[in-house]
Protein backbone atom coordinates (compact mmCIF):
# COMPACT_ATOMS: atom_id res chain seq x y z
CA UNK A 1 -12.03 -20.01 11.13
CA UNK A 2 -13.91 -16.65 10.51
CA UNK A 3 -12.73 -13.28 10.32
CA UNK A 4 -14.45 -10.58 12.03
CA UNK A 5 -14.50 -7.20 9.89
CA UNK A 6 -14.67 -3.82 12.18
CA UNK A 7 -16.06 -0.90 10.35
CA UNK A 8 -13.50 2.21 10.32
CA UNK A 9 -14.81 5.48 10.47
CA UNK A 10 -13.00 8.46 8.53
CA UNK A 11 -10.05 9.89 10.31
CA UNK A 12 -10.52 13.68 11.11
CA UNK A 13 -6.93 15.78 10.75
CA UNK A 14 -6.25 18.04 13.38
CA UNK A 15 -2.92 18.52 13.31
CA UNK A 16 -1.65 21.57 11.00
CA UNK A 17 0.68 19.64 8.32
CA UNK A 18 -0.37 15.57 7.91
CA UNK A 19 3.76 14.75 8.49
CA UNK A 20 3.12 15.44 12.11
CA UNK A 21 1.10 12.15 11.95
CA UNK A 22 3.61 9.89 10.80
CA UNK A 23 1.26 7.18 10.04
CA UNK A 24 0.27 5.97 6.37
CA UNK A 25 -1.70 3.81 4.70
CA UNK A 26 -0.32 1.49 2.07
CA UNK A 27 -2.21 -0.62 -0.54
CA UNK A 28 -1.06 -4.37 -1.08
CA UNK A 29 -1.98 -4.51 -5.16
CA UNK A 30 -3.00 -7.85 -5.89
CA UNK A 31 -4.08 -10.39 -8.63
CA UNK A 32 -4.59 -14.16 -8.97
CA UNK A 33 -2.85 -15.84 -11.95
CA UNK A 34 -2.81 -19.50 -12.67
CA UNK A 35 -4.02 -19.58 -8.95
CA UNK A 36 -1.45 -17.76 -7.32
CA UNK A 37 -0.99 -14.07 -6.28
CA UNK A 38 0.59 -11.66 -8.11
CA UNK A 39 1.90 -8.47 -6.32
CA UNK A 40 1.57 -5.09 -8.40
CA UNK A 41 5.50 -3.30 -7.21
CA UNK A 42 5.92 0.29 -8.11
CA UNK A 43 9.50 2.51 -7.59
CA UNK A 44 10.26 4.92 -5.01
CA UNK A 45 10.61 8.22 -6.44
CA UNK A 46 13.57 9.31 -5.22
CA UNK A 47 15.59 6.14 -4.49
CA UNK A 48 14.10 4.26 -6.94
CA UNK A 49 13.56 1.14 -4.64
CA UNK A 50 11.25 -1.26 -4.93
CA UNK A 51 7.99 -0.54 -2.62
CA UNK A 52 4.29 -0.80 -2.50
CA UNK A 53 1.74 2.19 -2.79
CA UNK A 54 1.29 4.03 0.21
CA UNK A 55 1.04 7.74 1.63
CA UNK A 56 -0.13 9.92 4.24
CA UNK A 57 -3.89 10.00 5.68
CA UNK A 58 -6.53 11.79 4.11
CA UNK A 59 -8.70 13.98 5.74
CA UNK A 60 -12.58 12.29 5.84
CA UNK A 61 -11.32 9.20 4.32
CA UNK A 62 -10.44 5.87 5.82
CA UNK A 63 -7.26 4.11 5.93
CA UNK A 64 -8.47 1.79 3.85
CA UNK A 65 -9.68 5.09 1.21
CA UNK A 66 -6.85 6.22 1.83
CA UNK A 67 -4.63 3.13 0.64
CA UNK A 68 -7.03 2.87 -2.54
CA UNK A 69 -6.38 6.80 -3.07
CA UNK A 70 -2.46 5.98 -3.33
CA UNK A 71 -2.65 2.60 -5.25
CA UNK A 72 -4.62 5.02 -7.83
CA UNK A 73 -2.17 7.86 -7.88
CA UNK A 74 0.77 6.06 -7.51
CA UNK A 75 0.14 2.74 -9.88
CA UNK A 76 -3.14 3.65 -11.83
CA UNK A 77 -4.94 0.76 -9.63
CA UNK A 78 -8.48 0.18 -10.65
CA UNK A 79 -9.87 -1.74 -7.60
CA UNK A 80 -11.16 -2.27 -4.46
CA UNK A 81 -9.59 -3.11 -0.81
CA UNK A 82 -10.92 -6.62 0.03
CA UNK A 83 -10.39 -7.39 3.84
CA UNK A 84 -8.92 -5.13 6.83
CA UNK A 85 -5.49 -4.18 7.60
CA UNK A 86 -3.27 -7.38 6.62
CA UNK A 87 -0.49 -5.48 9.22
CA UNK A 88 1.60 -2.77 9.47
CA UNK A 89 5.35 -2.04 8.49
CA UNK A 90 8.21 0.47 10.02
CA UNK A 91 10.46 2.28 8.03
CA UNK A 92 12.06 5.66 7.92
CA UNK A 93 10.78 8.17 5.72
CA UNK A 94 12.82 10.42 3.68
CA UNK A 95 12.01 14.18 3.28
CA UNK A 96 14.57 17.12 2.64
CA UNK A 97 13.49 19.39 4.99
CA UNK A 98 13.10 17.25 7.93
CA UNK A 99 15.78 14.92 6.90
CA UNK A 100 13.57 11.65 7.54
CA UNK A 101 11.23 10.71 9.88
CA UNK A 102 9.84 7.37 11.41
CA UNK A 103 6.75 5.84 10.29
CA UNK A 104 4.72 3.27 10.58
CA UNK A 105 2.40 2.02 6.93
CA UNK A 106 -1.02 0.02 7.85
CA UNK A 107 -1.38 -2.21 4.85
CA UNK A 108 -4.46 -2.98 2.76
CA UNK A 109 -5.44 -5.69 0.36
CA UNK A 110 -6.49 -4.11 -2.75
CA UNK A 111 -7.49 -6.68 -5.45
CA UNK A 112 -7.00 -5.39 -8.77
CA UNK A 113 -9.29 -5.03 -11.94
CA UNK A 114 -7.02 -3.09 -14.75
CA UNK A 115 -4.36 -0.57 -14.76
CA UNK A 116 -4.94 2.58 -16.03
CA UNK A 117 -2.63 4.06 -18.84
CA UNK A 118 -2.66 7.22 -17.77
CA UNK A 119 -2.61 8.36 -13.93
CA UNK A 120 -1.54 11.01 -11.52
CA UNK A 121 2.36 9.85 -10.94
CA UNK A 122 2.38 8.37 -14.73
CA UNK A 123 6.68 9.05 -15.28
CA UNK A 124 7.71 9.48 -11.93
CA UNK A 125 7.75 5.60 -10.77
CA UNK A 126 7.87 2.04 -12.18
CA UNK A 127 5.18 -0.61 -11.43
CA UNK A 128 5.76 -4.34 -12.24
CA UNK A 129 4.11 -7.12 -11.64
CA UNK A 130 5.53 -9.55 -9.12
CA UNK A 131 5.27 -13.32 -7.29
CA UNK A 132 5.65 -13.09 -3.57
CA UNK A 133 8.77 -14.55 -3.61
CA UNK A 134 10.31 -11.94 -5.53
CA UNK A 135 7.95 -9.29 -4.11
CA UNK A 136 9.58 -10.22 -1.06
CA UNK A 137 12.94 -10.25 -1.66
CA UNK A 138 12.82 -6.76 -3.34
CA UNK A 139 11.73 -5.04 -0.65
CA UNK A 140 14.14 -3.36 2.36
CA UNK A 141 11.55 -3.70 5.23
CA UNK A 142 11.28 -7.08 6.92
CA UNK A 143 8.08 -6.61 8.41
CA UNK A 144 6.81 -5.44 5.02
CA UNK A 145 8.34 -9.14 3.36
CA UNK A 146 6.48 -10.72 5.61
CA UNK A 147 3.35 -9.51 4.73
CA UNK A 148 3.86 -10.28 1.33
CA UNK A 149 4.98 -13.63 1.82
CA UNK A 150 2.10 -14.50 4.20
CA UNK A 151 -0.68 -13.24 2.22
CA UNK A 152 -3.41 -15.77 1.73
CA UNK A 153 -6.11 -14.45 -1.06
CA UNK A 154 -8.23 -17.26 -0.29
CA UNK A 155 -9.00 -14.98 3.14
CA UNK A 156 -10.50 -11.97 1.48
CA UNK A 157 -13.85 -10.99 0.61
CA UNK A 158 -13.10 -11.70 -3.25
């Protein structure tokens, strides 16, 4: 079986504020040990649940950039995104002035190479390392599980 790879383009904002888009891109944070994957699982910051990296678009990036961009900020991921969108998740976003929103997260294989010790969101979050089946079973979205649980490294452009 092949995969065929479609070449995004950078997405162009137009909308005043990027909330109105209620799309994100999330990063899947990955790593092979003793030939299995490894999920990288940071914390919310306000609930403190466990999640993976993800956040709004960014203007002349792609999603895929854009997932990279928030595996950075959020985990200090040093990496790269190594196939296309592996699917996407639902869940409802909480923000206090709009008191949530729904959204939708495209999510990214990102294949890491280290962790940084210092990075943007450093003391606001968590990040732990992870096995799918744990991975999976920390997480609230069942579309997002699944994703986890179904991810097959041997498919990406290692």
């Amino acid at each position: 079986m092949t995969q065929h790879y479609l070449k995004q383009v950078p997405i162009a904002l137009r909308t005043r504020r990027k909330s109105d888009v209620r799309t994100q891109f999330a990063a899947l944070c990955y790593r092979i040990r003793n030939d299995k994957p490894e999920f990288l699982m940071v914390t919310s910051r306000g609930t403190k649940r466990w999640i993976i990296p993800k956040g709004w678009p960014l203007d002349g990036c792609t999603p895929a950039e854009s997932a990279l961009q928030e595996a950075w900020e959020e985990a200090g991921v040093m990496g790269r995104v190594t196939g296309p969108s592996l699917g996407l998740f639902s869940y409802h976003k909480v923000l206090p002035q709009h008191g949530g929103l729904p959204c939708v997260a495209m999510v990214y294989p990102v294949r890491v190479k280290a962790l940084a010790d210092d990075y943007p969101e450093l003391g606001q979050r968590k990040r732990k390392w992870m096995r799918a089946k744990k991975a999976a079973s920390r997480v609230e979205e069942a579309e997002l599980a699944q994703i986890i649980r179904a991810f097959d490294p041997k498919l990406m452009r290692l």
